[in-house]
C-alpha atoms as a PDB file:
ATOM      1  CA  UNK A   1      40.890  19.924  -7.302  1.00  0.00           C
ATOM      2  CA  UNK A   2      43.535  17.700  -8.513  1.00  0.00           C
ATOM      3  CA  UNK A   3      42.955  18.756 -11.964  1.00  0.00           C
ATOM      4  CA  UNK A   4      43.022  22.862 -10.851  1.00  0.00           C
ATOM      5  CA  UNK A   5      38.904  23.002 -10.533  1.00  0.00           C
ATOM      6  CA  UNK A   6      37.209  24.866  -7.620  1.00  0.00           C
ATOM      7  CA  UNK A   7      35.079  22.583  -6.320  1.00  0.00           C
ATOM      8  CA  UNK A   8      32.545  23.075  -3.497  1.00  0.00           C
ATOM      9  CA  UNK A   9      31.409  20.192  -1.300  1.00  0.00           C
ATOM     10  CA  UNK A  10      27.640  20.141   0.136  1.00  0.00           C
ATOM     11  CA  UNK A  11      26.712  17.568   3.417  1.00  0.00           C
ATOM     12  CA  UNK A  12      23.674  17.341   4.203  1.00  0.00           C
ATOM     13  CA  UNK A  13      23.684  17.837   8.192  1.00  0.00           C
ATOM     14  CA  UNK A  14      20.015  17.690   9.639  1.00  0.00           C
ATOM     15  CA  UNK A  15      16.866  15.526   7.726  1.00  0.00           C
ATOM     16  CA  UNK A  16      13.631  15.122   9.284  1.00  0.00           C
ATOM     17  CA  UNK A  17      10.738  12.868   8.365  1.00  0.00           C
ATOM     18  CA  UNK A  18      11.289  10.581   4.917  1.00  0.00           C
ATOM     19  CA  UNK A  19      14.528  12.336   4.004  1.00  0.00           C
ATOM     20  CA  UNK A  20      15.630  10.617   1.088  1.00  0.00           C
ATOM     21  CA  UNK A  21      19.319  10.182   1.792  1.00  0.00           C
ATOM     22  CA  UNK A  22      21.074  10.042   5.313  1.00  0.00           C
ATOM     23  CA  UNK A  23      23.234  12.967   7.659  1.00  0.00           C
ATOM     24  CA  UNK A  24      26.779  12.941   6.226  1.00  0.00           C
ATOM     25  CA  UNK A  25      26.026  12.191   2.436  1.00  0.00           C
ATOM     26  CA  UNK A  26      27.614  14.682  -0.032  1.00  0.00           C
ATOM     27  CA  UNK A  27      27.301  16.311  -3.186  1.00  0.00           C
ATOM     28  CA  UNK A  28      30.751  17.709  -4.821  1.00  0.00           C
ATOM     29  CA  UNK A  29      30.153  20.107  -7.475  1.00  0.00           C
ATOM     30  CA  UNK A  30      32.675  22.340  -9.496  1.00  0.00           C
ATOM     31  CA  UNK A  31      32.006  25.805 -11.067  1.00  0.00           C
ATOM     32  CA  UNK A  32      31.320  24.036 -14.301  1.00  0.00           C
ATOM     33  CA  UNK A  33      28.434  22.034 -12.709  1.00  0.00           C
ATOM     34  CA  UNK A  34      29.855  19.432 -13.070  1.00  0.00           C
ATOM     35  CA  UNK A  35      29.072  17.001  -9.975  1.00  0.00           C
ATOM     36  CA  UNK A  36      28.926  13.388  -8.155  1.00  0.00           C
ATOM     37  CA  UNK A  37      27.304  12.094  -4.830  1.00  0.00           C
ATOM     38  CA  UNK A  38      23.623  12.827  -4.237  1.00  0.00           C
ATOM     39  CA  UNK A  39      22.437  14.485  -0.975  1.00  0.00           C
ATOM     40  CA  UNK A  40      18.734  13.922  -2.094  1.00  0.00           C
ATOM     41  CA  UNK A  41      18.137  11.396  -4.124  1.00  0.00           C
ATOM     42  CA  UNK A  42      18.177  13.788  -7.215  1.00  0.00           C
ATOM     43  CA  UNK A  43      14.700  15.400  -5.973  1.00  0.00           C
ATOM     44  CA  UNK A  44      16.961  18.916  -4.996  1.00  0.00           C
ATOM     45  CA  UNK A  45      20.375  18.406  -6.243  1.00  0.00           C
ATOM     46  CA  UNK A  46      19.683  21.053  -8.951  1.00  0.00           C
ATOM     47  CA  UNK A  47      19.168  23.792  -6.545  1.00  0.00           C
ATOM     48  CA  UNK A  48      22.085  22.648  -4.721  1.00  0.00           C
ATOM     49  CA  UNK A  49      24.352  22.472  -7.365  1.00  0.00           C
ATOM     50  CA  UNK A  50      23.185  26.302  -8.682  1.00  0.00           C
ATOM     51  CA  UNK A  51      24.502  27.527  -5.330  1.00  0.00           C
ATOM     52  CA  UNK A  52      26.880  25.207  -4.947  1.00  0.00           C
ATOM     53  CA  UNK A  53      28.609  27.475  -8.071  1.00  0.00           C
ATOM     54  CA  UNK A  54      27.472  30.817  -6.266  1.00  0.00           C
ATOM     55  CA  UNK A  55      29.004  29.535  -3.285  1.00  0.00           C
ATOM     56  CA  UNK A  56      32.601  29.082  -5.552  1.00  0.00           C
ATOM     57  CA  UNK A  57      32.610  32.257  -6.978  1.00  0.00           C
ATOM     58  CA  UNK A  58      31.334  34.489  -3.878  1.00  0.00           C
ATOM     59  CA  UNK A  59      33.404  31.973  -1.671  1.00  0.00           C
ATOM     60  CA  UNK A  60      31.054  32.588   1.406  1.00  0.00           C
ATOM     61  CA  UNK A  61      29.233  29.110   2.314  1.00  0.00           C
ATOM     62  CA  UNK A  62      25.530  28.685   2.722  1.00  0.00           C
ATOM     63  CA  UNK A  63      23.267  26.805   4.499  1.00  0.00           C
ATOM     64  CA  UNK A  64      20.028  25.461   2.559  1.00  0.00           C
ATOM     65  CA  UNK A  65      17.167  24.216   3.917  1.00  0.00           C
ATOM     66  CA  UNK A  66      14.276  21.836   1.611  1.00  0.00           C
ATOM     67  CA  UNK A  67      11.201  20.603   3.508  1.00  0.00           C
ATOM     68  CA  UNK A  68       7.920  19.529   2.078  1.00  0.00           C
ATOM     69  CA  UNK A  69       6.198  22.878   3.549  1.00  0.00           C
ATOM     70  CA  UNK A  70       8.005  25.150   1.607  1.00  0.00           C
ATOM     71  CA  UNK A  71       6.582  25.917  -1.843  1.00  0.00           C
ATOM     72  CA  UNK A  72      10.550  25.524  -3.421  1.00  0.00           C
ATOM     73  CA  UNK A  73      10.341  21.953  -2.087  1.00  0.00           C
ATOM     74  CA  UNK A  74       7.403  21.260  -4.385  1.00  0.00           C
ATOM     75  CA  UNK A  75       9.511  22.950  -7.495  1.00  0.00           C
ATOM     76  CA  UNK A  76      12.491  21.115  -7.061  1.00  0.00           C
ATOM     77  CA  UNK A  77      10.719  17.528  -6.470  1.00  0.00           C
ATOM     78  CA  UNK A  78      11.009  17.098  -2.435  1.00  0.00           C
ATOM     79  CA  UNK A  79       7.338  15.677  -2.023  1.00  0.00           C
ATOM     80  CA  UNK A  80       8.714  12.692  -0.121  1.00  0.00           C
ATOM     81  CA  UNK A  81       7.572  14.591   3.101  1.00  0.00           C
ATOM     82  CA  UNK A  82      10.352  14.787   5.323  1.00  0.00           C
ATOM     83  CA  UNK A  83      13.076  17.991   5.527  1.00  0.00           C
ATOM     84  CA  UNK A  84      16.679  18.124   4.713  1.00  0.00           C
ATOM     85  CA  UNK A  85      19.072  21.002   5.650  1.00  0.00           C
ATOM     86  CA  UNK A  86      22.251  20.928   3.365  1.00  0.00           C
ATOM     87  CA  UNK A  87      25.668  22.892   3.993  1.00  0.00           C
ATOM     88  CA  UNK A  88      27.745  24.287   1.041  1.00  0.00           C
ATOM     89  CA  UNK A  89      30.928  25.366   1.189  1.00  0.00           C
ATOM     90  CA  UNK A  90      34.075  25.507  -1.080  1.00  0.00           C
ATOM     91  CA  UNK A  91      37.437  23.561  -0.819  1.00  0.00           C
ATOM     92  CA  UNK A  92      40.675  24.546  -1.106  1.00  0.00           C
END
């Protein structure tokens, strides 16, 4: 932000099961894709980080949700077993 990026922050706020990284661990992204943190262990964080940049250009945040039952858990890597639910939103 320093640097005049958007950036867009995502926290992962619920996990259940073998979640692969802990409540209150963060991703920052910016609408270059450029990123650092992990929120997963880098089994989701490209699906975060492509609406991660949706959520900077539309500026509305999102709520994502990766769990071993969904078939898009099993695309992006999330066979660990447990669920994660992730919050986007963008600073500044």
């Amino acid at each position: 932000m320093a640097e005049g990026r958007d950036v867009a922050i995502a926290t992962v706020v619920e996990t259940w099961g073998s979640a692969p990284r802990p409540v209150g661990s963060h991703l920052v992204i910016d609408e270059a894709g450029n990123f650092e943190g992990s929120v997963s262990g880098g089994c989701v964080e490209g699906s975060v980080i492509t609406e991660a940049m949706e959520v900077i250009s539309q500026g509305k945040p999102r709520m994502l949700e990766f769990g071993v039952a969904d078939e898009t858990a099993w695309q992006v890597g999330l066979s660990c077993g447990g669920r994660i639910k992730v919050y986007v939103e963008r600073l500044g």
